[in-house]
N, C-alpha and C. Protein backbone atom coordinates (compact mmCIF):
# COMPACT_ATOMS: atom_id res chain seq x y z
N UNK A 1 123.05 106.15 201.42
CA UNK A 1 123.60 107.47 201.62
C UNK A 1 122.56 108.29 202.36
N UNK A 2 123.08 109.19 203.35
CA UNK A 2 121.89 109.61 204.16
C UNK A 2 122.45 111.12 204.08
N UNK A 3 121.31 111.71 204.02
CA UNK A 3 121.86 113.50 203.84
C UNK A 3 121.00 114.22 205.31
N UNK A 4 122.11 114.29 206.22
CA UNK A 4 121.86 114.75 207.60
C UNK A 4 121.05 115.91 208.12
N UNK A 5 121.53 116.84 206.93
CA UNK A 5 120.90 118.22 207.15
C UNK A 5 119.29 118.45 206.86
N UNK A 6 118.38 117.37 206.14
CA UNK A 6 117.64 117.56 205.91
C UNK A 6 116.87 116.61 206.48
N UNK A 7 116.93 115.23 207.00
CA UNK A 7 116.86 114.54 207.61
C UNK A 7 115.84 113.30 206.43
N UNK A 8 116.13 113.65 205.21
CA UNK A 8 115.91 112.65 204.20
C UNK A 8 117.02 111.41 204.26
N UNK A 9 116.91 110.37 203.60
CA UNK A 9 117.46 109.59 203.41
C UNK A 9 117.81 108.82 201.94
N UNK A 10 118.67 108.83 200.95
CA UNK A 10 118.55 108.47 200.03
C UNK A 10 119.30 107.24 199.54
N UNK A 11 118.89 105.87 198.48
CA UNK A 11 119.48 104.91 197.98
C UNK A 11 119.28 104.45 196.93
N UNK A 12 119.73 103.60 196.41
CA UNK A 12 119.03 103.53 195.12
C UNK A 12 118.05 102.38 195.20
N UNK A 13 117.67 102.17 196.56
CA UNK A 13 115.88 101.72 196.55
C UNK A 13 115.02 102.99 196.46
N UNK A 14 115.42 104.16 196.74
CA UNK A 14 114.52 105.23 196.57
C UNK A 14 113.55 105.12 195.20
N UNK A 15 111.77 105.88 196.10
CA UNK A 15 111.30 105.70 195.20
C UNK A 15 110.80 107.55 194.90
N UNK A 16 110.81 107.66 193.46
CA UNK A 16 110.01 108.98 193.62
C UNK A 16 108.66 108.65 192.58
N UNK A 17 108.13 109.33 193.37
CA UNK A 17 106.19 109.34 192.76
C UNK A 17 105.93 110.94 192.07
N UNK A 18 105.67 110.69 191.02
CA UNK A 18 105.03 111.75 190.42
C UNK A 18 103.72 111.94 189.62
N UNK A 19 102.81 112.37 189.75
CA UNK A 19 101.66 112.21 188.98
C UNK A 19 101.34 111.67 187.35
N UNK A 20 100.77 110.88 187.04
CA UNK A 20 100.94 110.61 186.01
C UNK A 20 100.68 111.84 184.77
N UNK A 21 99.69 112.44 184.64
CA UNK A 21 99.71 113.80 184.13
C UNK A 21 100.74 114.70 183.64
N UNK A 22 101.46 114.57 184.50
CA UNK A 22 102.95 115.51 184.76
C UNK A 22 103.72 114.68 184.01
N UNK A 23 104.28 113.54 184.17
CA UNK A 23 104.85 112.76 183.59
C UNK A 23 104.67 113.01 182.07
N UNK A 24 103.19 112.79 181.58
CA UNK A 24 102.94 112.85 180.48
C UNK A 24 103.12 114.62 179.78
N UNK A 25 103.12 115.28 180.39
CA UNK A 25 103.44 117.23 180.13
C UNK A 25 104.60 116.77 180.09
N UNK A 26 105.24 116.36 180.59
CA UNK A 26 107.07 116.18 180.46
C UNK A 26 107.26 116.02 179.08
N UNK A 27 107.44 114.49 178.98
CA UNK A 27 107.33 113.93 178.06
C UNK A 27 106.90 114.57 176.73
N UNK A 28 105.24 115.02 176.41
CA UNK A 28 104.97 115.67 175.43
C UNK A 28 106.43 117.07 174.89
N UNK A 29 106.93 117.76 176.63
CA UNK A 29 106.92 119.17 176.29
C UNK A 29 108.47 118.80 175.92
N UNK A 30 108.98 117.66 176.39
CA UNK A 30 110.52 117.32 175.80
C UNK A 30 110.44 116.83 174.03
N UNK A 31 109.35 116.46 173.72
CA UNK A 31 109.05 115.84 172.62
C UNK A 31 108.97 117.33 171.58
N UNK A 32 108.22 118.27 172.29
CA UNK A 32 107.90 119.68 171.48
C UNK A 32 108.86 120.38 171.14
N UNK A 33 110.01 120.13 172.29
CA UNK A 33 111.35 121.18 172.42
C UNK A 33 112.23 120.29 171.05
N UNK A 34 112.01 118.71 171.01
CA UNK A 34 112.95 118.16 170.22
C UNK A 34 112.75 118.97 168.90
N UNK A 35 111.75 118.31 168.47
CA UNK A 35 110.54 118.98 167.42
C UNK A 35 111.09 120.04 166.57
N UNK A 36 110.90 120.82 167.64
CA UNK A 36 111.48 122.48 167.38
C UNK A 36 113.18 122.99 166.99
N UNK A 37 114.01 122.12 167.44
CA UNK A 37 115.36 122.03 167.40
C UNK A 37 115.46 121.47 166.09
N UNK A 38 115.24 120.54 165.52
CA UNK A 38 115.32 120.04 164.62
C UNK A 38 114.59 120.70 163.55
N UNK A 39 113.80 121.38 163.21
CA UNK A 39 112.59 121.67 162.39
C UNK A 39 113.71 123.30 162.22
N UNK A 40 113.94 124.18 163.47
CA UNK A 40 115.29 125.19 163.26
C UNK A 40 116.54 124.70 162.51
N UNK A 41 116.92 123.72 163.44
CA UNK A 41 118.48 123.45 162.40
C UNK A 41 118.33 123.26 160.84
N UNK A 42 116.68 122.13 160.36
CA UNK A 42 116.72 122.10 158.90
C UNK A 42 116.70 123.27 158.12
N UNK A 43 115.81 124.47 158.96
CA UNK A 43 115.57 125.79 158.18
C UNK A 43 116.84 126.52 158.04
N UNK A 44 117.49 126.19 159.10
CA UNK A 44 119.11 127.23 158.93
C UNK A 44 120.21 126.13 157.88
N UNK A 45 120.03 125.03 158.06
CA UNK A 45 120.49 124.27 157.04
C UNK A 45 119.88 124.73 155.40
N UNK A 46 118.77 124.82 155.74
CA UNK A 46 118.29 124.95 154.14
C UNK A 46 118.46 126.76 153.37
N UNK A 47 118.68 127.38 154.45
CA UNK A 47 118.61 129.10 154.38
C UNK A 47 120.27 129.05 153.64
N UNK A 48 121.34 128.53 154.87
CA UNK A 48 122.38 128.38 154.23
C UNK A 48 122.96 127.81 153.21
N UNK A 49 122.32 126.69 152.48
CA UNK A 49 122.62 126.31 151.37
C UNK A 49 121.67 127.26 150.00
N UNK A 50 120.92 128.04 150.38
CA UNK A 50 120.28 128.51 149.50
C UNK A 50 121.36 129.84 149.07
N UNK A 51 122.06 129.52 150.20
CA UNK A 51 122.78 131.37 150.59
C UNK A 51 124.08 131.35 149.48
N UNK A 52 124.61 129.69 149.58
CA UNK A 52 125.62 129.74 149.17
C UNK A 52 125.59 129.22 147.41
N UNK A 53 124.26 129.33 147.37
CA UNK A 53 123.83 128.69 145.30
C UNK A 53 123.81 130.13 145.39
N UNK A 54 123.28 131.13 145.79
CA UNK A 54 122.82 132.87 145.51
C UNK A 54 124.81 133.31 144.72
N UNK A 55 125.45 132.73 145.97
CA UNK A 55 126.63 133.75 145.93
C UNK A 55 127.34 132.90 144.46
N UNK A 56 126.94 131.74 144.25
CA UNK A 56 127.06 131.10 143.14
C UNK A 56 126.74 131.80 141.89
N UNK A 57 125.48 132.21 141.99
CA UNK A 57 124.93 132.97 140.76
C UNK A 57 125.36 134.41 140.83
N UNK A 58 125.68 134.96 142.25
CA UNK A 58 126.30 136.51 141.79
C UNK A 58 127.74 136.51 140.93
N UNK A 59 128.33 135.18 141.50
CA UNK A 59 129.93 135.36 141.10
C UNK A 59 129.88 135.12 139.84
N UNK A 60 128.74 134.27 139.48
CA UNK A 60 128.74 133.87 137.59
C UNK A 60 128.17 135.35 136.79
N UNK A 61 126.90 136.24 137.40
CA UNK A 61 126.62 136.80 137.08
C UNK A 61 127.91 138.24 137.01
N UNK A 62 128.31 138.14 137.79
CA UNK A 62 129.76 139.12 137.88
C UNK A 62 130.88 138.77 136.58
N UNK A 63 130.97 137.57 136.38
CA UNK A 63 132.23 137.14 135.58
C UNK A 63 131.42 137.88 134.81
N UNK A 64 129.87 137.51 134.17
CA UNK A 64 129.08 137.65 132.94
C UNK A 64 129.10 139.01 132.67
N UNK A 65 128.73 139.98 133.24
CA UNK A 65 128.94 141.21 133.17
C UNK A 65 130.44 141.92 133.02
N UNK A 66 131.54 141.85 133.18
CA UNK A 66 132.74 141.89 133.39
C UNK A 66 133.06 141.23 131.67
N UNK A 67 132.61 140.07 131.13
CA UNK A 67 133.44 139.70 130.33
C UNK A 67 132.58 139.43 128.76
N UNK A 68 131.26 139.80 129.06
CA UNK A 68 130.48 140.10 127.92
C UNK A 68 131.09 140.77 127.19
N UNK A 69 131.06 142.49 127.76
CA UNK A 69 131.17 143.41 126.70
C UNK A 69 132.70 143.36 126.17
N UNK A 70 133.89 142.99 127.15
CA UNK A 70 134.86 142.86 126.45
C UNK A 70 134.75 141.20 125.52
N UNK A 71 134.12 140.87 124.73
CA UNK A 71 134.39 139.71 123.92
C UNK A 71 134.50 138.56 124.40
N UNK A 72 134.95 138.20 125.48
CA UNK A 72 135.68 137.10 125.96
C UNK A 72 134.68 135.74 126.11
N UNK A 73 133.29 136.27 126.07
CA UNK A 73 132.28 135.17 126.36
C UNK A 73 131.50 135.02 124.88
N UNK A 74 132.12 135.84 124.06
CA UNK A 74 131.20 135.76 122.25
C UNK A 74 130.74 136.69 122.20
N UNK A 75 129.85 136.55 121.37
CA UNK A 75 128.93 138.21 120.70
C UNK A 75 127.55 137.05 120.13
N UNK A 76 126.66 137.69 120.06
CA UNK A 76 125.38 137.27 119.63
C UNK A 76 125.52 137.81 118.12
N UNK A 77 124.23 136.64 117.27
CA UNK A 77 124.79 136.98 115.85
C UNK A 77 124.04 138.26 115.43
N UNK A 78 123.18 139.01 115.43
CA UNK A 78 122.57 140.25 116.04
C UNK A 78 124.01 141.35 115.98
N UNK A 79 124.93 140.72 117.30
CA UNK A 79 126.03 141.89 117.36
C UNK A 79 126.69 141.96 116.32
N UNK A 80 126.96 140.79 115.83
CA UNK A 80 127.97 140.69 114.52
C UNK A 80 127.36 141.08 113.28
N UNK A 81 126.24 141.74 112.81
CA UNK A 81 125.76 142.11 111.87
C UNK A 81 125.18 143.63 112.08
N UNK A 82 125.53 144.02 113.24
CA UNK A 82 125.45 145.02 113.85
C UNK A 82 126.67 146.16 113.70
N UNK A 83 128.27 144.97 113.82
CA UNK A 83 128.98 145.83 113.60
C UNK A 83 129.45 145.73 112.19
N UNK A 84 129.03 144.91 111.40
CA UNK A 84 129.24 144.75 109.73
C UNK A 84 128.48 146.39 109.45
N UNK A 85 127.56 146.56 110.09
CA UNK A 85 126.49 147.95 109.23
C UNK A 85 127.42 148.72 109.65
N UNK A 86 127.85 149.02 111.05
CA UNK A 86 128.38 150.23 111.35
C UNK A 86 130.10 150.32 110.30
N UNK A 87 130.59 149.25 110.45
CA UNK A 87 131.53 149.48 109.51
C UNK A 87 131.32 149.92 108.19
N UNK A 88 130.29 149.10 107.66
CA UNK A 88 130.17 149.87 106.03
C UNK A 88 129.41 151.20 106.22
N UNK A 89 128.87 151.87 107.23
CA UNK A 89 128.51 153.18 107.67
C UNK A 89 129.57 153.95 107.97
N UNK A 90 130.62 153.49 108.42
CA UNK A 90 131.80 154.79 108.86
C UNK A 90 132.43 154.70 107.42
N UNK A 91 132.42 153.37 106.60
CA UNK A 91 133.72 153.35 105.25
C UNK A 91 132.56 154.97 104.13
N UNK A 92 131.51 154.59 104.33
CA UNK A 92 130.46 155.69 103.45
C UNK A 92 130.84 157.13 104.35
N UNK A 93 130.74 157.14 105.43
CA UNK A 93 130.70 158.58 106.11
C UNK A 93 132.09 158.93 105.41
N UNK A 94 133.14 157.98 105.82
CA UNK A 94 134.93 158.76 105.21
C UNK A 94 134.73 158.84 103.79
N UNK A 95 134.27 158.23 103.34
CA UNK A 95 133.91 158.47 101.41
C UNK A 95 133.63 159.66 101.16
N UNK A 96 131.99 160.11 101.98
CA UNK A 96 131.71 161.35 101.63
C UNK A 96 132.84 162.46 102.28
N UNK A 97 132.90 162.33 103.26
CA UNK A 97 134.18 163.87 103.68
C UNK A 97 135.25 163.67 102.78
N UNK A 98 135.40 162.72 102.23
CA UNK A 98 136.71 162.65 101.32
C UNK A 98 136.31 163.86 99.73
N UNK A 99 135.11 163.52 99.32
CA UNK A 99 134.05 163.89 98.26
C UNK A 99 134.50 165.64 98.50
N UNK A 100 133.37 165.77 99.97
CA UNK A 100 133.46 167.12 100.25
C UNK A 100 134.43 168.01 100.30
N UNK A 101 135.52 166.82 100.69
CA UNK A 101 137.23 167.80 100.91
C UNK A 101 137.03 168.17 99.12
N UNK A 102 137.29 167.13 98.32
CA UNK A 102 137.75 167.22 97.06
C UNK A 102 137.07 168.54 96.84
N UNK A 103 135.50 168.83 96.97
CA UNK A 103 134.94 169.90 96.59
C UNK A 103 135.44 171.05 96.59
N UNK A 104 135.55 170.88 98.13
CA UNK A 104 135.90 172.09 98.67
C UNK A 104 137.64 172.50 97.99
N UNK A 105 138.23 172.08 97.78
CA UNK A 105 139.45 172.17 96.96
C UNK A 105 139.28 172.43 95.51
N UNK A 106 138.42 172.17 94.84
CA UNK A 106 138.08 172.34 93.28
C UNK A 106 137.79 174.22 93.72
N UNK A 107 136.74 174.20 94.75
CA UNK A 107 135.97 175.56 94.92
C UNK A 107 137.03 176.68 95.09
N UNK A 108 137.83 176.39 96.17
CA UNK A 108 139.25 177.14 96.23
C UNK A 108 140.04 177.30 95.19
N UNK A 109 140.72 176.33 94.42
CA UNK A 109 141.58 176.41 93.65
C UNK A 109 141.03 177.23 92.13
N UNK A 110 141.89 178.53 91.71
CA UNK A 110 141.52 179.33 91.36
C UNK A 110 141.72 178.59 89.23
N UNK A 111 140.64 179.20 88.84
CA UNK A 111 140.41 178.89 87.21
C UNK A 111 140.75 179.39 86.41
């Protein structure tokens, strides 16, 4: 194949010469670029799987918050002896206003 305009000639006996040096900068700088492509994709590989355990733990941490306080996940035994006191604390608080009403009705009601 002969290219007219330039008055080269080309075939595939063509030879091209390039310094050995250069050759070897090639080589290294194709080797650096691989390097680098790969060494990026693992980090965005590894960023994104880290991304998607995170949204893992928000959505658990979401249910957890959401379904603690209404009951649905238990009560710690702490809570449950927690609300045993407050119950026998409100049955004593209505005892006494019951007491006080009575009082206060003895005090009124005339002798």
């Amino acid at each position: 194949m002969k290219n007219n305009k330039k008055g080269h000639s080309f075939s595939d006996q063509s030879i091209i010469s390039i310094p050995l040096r250069n050759l070897i900068a090639i080589v290294i700088a194709v080797g650096v670029v691989v390097t680098g492509y790969f060494n990026v994709t693992g980090r965005i590989t590894f960023l994104e799987h880290n991304m998607e355990l995170q949204r893992v733990y928000v959505d658990e941490n979401s249910n957890f918050r959401i379904k603690w306080p209404l009951g649905e996940l238990g009560a710690l035994p702490d809570d449950a002896e927690q609300n045993m006191r407050l119950t026998q604390l409100e049955k004593q608080i209505e005892e006494i206003f019951l007491e006080m009403k009575e009082i206060e009705r003895n005090k009124k009601a005339p002798k």
